[in-house]
N, C-alpha and C. Protein backbone atom coordinates (compact mmCIF):
# COMPACT_ATOMS: atom_id res chain seq x y z
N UNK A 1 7.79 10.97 -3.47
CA UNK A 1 6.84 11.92 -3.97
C UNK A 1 6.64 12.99 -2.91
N UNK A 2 7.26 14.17 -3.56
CA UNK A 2 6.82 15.28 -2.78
C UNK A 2 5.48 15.85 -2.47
N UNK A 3 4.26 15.54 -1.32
CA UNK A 3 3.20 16.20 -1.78
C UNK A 3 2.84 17.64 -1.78
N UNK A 4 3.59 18.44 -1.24
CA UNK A 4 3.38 19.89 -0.72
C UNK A 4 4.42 20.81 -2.10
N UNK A 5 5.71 20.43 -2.37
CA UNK A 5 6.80 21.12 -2.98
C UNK A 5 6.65 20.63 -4.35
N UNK A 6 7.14 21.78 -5.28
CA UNK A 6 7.35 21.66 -6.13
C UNK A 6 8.89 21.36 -6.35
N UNK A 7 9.91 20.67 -7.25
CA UNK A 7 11.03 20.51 -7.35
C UNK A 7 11.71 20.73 -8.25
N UNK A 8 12.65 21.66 -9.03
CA UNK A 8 13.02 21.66 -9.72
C UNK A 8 14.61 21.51 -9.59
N UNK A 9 15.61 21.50 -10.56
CA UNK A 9 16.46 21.00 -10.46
C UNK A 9 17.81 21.29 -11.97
N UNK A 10 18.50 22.37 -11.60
CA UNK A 10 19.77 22.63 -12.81
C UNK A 10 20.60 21.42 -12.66
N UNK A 11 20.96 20.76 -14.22
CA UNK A 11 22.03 20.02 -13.93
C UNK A 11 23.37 20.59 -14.43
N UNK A 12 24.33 20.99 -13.26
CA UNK A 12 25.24 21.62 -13.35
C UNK A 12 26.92 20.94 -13.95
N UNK A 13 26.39 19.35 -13.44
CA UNK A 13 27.75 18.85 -13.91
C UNK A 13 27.55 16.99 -14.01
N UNK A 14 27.77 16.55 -14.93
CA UNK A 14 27.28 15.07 -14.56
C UNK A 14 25.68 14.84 -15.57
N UNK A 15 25.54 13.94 -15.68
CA UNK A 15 24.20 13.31 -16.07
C UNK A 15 23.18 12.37 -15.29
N UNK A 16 21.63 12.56 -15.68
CA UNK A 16 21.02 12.19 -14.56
C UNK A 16 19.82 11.22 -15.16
N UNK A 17 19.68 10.07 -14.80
CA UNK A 17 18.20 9.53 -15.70
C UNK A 17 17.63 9.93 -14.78
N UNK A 18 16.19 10.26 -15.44
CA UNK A 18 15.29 10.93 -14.77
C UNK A 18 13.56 10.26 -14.67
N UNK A 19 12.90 9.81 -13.66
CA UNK A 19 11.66 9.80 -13.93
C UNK A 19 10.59 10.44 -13.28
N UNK A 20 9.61 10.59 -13.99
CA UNK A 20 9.27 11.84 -13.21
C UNK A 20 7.02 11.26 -13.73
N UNK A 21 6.37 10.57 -13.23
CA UNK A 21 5.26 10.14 -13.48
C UNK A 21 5.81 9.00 -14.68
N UNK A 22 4.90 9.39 -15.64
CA UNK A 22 5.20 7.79 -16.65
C UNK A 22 6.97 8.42 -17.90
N UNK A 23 7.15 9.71 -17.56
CA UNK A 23 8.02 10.03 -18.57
C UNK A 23 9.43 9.57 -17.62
N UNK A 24 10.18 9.08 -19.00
CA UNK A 24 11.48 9.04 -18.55
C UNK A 24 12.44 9.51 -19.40
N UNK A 25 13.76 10.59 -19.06
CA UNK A 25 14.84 11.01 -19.48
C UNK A 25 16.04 11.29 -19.48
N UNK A 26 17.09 11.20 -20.11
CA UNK A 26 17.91 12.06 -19.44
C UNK A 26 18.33 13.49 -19.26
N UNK A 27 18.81 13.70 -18.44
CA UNK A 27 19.61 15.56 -18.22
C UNK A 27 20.90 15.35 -17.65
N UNK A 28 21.57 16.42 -18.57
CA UNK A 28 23.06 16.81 -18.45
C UNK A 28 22.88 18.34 -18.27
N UNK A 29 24.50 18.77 -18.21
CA UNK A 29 24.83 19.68 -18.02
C UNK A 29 24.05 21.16 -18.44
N UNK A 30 23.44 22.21 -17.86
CA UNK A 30 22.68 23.12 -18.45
C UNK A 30 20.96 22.64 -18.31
N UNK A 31 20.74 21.28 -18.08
CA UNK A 31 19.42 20.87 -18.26
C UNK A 31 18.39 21.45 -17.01
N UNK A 32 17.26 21.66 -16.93
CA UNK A 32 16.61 21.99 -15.77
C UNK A 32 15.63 21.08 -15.95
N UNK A 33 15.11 20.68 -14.91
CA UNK A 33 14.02 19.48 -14.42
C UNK A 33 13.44 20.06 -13.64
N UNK A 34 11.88 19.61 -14.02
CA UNK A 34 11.32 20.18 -12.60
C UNK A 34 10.12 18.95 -12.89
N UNK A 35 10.10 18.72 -11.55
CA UNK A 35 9.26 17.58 -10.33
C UNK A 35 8.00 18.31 -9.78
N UNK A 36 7.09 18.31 -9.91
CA UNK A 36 5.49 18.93 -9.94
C UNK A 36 5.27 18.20 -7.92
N UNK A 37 4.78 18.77 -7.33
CA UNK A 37 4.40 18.24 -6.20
C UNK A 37 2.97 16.96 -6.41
N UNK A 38 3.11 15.93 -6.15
CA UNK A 38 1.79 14.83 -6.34
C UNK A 38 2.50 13.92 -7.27
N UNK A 39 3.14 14.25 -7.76
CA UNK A 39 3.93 13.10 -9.02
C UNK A 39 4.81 12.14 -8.64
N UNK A 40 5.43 11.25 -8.44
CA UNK A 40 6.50 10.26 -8.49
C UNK A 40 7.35 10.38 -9.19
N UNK A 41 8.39 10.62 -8.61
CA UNK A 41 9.73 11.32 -9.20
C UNK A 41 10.88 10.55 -8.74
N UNK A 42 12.44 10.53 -9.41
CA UNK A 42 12.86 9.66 -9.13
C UNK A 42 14.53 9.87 -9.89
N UNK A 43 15.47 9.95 -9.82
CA UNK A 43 16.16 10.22 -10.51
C UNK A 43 17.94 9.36 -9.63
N UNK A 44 18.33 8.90 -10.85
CA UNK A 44 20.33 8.46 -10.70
C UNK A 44 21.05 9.50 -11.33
N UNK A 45 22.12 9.18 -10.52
CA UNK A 45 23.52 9.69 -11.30
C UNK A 45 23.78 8.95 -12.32
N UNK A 46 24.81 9.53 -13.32
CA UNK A 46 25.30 8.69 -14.30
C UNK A 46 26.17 8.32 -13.80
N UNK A 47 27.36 7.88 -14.76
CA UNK A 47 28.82 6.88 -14.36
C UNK A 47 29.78 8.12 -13.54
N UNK A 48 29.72 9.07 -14.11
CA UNK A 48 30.37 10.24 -13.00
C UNK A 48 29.62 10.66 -11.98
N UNK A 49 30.61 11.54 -11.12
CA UNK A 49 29.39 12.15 -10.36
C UNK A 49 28.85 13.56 -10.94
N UNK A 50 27.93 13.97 -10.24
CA UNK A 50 27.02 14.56 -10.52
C UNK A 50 26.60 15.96 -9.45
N UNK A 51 26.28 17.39 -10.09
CA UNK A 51 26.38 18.37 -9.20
C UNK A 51 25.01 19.21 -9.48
N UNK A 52 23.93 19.49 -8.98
CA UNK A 52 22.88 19.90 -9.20
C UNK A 52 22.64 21.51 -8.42
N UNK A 53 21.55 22.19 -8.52
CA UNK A 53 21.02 23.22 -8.14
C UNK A 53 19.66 22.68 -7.71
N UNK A 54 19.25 22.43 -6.42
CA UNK A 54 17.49 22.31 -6.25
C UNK A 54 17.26 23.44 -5.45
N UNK A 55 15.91 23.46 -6.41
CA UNK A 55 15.12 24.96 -6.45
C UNK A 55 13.98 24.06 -6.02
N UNK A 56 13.01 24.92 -4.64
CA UNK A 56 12.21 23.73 -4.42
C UNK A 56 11.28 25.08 -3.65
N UNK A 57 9.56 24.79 -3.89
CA UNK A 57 8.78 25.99 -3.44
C UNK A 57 7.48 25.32 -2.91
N UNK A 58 6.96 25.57 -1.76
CA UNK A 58 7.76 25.97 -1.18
C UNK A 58 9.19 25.95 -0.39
N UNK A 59 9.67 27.07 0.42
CA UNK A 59 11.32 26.33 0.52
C UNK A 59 10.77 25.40 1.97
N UNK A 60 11.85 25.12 2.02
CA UNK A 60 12.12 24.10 3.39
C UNK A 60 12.64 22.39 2.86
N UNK A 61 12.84 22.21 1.49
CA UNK A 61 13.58 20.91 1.19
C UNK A 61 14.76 20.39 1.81
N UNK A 62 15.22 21.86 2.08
CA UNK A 62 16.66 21.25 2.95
C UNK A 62 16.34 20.68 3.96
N UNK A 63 15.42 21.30 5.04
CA UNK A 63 15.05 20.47 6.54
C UNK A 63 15.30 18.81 5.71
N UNK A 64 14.73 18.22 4.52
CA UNK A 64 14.38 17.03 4.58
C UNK A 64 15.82 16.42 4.34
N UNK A 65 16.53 17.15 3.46
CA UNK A 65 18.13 16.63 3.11
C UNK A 65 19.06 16.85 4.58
N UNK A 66 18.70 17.64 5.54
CA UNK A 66 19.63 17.79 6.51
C UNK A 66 18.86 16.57 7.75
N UNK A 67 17.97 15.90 7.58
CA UNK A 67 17.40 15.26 8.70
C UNK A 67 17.69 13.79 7.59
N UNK A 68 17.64 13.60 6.70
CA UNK A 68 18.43 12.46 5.98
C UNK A 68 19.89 11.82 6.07
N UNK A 69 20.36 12.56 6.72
CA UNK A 69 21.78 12.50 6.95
C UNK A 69 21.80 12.29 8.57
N UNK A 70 20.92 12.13 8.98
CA UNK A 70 20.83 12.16 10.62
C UNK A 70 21.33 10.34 11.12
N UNK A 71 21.78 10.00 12.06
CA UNK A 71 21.99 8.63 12.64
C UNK A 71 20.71 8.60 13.32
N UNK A 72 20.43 6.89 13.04
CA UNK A 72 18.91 6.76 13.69
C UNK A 72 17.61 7.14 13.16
N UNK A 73 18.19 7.59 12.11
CA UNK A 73 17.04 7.87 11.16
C UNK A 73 15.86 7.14 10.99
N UNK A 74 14.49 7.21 11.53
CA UNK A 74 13.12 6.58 11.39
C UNK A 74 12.74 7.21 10.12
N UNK A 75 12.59 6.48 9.31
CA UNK A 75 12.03 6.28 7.75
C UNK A 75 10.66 6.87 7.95
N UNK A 76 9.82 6.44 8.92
CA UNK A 76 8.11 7.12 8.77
C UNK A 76 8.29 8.18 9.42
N UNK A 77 9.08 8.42 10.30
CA UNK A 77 8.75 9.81 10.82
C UNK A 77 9.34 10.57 9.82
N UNK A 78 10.56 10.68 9.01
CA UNK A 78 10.97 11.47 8.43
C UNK A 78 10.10 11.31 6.96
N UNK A 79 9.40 10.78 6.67
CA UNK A 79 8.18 11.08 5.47
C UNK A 79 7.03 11.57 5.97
N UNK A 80 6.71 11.67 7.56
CA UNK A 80 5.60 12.22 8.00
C UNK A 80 6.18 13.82 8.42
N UNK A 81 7.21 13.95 8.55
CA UNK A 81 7.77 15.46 8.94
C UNK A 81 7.97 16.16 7.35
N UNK A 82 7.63 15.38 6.45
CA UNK A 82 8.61 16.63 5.58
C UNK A 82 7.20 16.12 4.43
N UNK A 83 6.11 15.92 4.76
CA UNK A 83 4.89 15.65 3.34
C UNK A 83 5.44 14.83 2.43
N UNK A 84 6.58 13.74 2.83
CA UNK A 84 6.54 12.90 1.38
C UNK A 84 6.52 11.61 1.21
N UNK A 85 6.45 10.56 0.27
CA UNK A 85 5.60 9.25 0.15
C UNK A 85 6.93 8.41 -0.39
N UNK A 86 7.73 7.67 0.04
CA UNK A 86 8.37 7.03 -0.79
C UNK A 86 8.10 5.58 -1.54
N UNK A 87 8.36 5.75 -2.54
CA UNK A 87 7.67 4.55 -3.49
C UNK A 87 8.13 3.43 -3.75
């Protein structure tokens, strides 16, 4: 759960179940999703892979995807650096 960003999200290639508070769906190709900041959100790939667009406001989502990929990665610090709650 993002608390600060809003998230939205084109699905460009691939299919995605999606949950997003108590709703659940899917999105394919052309679909846009968007993830409200405060909500519990949550989403898979389908059986292929999968190619998205995130649109995220304010910006700075990437800091959290480029420090996710880091070795050594501390789980609380990186939810205390980037406002978010994992569930």
């Amino acid at each position: 759960m993002h608390h600060h960003v809003d998230e939205c999200f084109l699905v460009l290639v691939g299919h995605y179940a999606v949950t997003c508070g108590d709703d659940r769906f899917e999105a394919g190709p052309g679909d846009l999703v968007y993830l409200p900041a405060g909500v519990p959100h949550a989403y898979r790939v389908g059986d292929q892979p999968g190619d998205k667009l995130i649109i995220a406001v304010p910006a700075g989502l990437e800091e959290f995807f480029r420090d996710l990929g880091r070795d050594g990665l501390d789980m609380d610090e990186l939810q205390h650096r980037h406002g978010i709650t994992f569930l």
